[in-house]
Protein backbone atom coordinates (compact mmCIF):
# COMPACT_ATOMS: atom_id res chain seq x y z
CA UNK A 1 0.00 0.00 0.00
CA UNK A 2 1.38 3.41 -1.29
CA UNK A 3 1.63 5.71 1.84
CA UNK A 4 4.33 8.42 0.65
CA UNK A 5 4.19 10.25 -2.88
CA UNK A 6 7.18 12.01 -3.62
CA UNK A 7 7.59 14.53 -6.62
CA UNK A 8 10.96 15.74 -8.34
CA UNK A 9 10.30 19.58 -8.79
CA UNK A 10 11.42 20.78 -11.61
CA UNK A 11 9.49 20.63 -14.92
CA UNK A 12 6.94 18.48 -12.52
CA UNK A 13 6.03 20.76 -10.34
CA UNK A 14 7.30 23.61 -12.25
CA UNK A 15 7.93 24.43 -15.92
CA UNK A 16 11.77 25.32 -15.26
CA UNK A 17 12.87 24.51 -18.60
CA UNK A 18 10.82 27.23 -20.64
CA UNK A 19 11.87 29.91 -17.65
CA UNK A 20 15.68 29.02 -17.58
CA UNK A 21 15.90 29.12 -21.79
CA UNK A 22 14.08 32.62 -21.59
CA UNK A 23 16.62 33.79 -18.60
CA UNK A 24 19.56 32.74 -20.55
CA UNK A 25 18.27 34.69 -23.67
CA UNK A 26 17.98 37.55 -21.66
CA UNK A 27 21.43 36.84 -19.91
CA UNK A 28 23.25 36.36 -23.14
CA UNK A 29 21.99 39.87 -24.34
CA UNK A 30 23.31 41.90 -21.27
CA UNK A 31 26.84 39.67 -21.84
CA UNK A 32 26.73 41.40 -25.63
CA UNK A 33 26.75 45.18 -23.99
CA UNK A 34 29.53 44.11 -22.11
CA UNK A 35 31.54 41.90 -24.70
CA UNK A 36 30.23 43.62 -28.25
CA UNK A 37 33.26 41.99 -29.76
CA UNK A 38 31.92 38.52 -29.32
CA UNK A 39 29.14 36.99 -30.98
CA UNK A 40 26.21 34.95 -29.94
CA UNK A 41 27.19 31.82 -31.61
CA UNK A 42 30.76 31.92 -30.27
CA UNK A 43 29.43 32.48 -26.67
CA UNK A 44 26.43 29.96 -26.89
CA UNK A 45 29.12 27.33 -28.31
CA UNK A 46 31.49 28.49 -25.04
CA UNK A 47 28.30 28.07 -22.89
CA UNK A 48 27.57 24.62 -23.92
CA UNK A 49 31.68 23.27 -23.59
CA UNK A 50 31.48 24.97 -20.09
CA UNK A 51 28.18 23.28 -19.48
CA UNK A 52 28.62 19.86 -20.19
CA UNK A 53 32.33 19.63 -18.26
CA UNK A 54 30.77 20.56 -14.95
CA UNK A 55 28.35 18.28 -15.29
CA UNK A 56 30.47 15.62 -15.98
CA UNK A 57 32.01 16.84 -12.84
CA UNK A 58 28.86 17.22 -10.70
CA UNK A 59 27.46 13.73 -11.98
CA UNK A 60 30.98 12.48 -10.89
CA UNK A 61 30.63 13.81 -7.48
CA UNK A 62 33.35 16.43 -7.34
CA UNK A 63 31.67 19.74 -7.23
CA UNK A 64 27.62 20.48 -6.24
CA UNK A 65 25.57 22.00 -7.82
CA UNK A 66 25.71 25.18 -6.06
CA UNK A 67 29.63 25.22 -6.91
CA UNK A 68 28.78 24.49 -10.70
CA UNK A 69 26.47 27.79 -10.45
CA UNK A 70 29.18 30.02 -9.30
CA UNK A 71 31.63 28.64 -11.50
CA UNK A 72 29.89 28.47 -15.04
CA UNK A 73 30.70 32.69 -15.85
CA UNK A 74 34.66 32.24 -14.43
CA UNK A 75 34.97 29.05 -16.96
CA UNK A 76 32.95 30.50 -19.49
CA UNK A 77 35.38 33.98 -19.73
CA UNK A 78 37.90 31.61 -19.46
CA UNK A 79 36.74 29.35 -22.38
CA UNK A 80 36.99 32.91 -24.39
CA UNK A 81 39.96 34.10 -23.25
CA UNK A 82 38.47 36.93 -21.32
CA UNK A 83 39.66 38.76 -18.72
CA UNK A 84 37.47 37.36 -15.26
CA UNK A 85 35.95 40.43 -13.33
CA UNK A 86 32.63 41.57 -11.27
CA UNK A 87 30.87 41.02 -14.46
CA UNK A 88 31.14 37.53 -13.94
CA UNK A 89 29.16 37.54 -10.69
CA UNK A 90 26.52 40.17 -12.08
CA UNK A 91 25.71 38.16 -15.34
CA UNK A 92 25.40 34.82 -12.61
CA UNK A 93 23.18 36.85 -10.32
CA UNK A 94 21.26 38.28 -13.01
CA UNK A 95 20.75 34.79 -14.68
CA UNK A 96 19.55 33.27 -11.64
CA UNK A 97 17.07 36.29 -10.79
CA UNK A 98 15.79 35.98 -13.87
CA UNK A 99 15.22 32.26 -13.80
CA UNK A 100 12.99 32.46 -10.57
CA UNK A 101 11.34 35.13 -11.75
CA UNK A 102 10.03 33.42 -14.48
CA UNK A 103 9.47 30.38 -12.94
CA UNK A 104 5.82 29.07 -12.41
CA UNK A 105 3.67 26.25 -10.85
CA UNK A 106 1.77 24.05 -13.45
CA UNK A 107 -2.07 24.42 -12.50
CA UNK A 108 -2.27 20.33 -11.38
CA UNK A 109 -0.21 21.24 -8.88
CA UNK A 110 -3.86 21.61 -7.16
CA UNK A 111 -3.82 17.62 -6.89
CA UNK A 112 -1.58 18.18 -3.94
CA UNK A 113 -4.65 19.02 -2.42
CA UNK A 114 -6.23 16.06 -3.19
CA UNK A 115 -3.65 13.62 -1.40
CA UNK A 116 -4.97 13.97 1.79
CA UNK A 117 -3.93 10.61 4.33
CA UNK A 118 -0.26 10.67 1.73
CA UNK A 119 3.03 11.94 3.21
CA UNK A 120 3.92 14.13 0.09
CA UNK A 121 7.62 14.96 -0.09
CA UNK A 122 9.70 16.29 -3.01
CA UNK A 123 13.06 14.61 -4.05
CA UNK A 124 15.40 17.20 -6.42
CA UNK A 125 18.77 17.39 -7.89
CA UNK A 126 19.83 20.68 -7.42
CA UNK A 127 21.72 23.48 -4.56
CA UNK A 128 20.47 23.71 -1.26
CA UNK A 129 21.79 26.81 0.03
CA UNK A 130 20.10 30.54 -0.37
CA UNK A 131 21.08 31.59 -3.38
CA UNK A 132 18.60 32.52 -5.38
CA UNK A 133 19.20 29.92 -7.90
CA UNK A 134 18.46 27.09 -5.59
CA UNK A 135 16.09 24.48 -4.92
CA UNK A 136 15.43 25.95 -1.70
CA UNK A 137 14.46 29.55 -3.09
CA UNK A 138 12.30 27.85 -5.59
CA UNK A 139 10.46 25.89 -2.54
CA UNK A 140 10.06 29.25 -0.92
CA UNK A 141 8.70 31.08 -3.56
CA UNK A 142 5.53 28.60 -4.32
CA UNK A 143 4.95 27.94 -1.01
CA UNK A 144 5.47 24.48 -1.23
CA UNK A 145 7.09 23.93 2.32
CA UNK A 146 3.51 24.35 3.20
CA UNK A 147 2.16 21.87 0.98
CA UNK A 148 4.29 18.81 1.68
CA UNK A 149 5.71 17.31 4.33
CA UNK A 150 9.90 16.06 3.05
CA UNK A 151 12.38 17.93 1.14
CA UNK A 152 15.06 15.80 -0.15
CA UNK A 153 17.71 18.29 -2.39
CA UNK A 154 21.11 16.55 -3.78
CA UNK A 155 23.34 18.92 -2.88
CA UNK A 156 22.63 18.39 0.71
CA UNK A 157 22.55 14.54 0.67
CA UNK A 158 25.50 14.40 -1.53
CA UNK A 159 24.73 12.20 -4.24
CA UNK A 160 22.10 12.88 -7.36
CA UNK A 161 19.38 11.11 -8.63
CA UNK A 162 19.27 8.45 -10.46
CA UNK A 163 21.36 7.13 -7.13
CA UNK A 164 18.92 5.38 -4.84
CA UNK A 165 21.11 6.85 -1.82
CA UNK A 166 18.53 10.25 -2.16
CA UNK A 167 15.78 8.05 -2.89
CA UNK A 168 16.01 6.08 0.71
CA UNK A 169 16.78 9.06 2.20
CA UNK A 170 13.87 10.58 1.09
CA UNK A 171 11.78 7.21 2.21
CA UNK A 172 13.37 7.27 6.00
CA UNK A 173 12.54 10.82 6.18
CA UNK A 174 8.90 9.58 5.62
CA UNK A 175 8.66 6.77 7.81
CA UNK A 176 8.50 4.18 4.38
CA UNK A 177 9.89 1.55 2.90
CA UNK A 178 10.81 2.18 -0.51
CA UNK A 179 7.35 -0.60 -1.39
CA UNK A 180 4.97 2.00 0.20
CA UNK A 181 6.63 4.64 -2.10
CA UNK A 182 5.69 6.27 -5.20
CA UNK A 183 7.55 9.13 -6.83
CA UNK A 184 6.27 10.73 -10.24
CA UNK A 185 9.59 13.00 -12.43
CA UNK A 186 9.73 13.64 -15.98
CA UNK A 187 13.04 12.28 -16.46
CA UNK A 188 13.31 9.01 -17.97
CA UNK A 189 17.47 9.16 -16.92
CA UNK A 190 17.22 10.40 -13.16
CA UNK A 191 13.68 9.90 -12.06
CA UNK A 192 12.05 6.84 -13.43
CA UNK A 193 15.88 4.47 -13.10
CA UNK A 194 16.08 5.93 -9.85
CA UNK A 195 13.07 5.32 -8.24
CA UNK A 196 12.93 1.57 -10.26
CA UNK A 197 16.57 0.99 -8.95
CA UNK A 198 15.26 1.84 -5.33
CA UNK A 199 12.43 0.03 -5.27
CA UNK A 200 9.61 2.79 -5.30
CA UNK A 201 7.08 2.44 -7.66
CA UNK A 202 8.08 4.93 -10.62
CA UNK A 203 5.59 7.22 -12.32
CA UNK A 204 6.77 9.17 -15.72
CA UNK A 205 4.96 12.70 -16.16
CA UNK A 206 4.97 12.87 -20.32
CA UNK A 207 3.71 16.39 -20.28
CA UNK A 208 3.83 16.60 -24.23
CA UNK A 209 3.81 12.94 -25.12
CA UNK A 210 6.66 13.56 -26.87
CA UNK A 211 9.09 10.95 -25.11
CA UNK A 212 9.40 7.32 -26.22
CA UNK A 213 9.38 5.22 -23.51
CA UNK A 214 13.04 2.88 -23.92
CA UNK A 215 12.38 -0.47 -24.17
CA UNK A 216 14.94 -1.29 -20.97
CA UNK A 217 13.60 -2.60 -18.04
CA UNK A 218 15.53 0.08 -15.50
CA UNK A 219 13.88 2.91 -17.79
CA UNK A 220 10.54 1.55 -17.88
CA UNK A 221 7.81 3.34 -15.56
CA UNK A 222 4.99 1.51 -13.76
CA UNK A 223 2.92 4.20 -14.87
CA UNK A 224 3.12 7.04 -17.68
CA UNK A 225 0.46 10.26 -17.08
CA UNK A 226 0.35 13.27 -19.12
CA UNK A 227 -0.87 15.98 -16.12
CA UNK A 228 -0.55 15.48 -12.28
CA UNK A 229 -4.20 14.42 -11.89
CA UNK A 230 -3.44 11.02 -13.53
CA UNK A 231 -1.36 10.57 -10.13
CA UNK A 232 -4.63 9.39 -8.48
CA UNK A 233 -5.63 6.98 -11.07
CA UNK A 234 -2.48 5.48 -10.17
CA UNK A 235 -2.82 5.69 -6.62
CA UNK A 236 -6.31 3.66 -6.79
CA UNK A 237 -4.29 1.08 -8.94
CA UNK A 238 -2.01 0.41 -6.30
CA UNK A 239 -4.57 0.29 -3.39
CA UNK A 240 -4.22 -3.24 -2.09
């Protein structure tokens, strides 16, 4: 019998992705007033290198997440052979005010309501500090402290999802074994082999139906839904 439902945050709970892409636009055109001399292409290419060697560093476990935050302006200037200054920290800061600002709650987030008798907790990769691009800050701003009852961030655990460490974490926190556990993410990668690998029963949130679900038993969910609501048709499936 399910008695904990756990939620990654964001784009489930939140649509993160189309606020951080708009952020970045807006990022990359104060960067231009500063650096005229560069072009978008040559910075976006410099952004991506930067990108994708801290997080082969974070997924390694040598740096958080909060480190790869601070860092990715320094490396960037230093991927263009640009002199590092305050700029560095303003375009960071700017980014990240940007990205909360446009951040917002999908509207069946109102199915929290509807859990009633559930310990709801949210398990996230991500910073846990109080910067304002952080997990925490994002928690804050919806009010979601209010509306669950477990926060479980990576940065303050130590490992990321898909590792089942945060997962049982997460479960101990509730007062469950991983069996009475269900946890709903929209990643195929982290969420749904994470919460398979730990034993909770895995729930993939296909907002735009647009993901193929792999044909590998680790990346296969129990369930698939397309809005939060089709968390309780899933929750009456597992009643035993």
């Amino acid at each position: 019998m399910i008695k904990a439902v756990f939620f990654d945050l964001d784009d489930t709970l939140c649509d993160s992705d189309t606020a951080w892409h708009i952020a970045v636009r807006e990022t990359f055109q104060l960067l231009r007033k500063h650096t005229p001399d560069v072009s978008e292409e040559t910075f976006t290419k410099a952004w991506v290198t930067v990108h994708q060697k801290l997080f082969q560093q974070l997924n390694a476990g040598k740096c958080s997440m909060a480190e790869v935050r601070d860092l990715r302006f320094q490396c960037v200037f230093k991927e263009l052979n640009l002199p590092t200054s305050k700029i560095t920290e303003e375009l960071n800061n700017f980014l990240s005010s940007r990205y909360l600002a446009g951040l917002h709650l999908y509207e069946d987030v109102a199915v929290l309501e509807e859990l009633q008798g559930y310990h709801i907790g949210i398990i996230t990769n991500g910073a846990h500090d109080e910067h304002t691009d952080s997990q925490l800050s994002k928690i804050k701003q919806f009010g979601l402290s209010e509306r669950t009852q477990s926060l479980t961030i990576s940065d303050e655990v130590g490992v990321r999802k898909p590792n089942i460490k945060i997962f049982e974490v997460a479960c101990e926190r509730a007062g469950v074994i991983p069996k009475e556990a269900m946890f709903i993410g929209d990643s195929i990668e982290n969420d749904i082999v994470g919460a398979n690998r730990a034993g909770i029963t895995s729930v993939f949130i296909n907002r735009k139906s647009d993901v193929l679900i792999p044909n590998i038993q680790d990346e296969q969910p129990d369930y698939s839904i397309s809005n939060l609501y089709g968390v309780l048709s899933c929750l009456e499936n597992n009643y035993d």
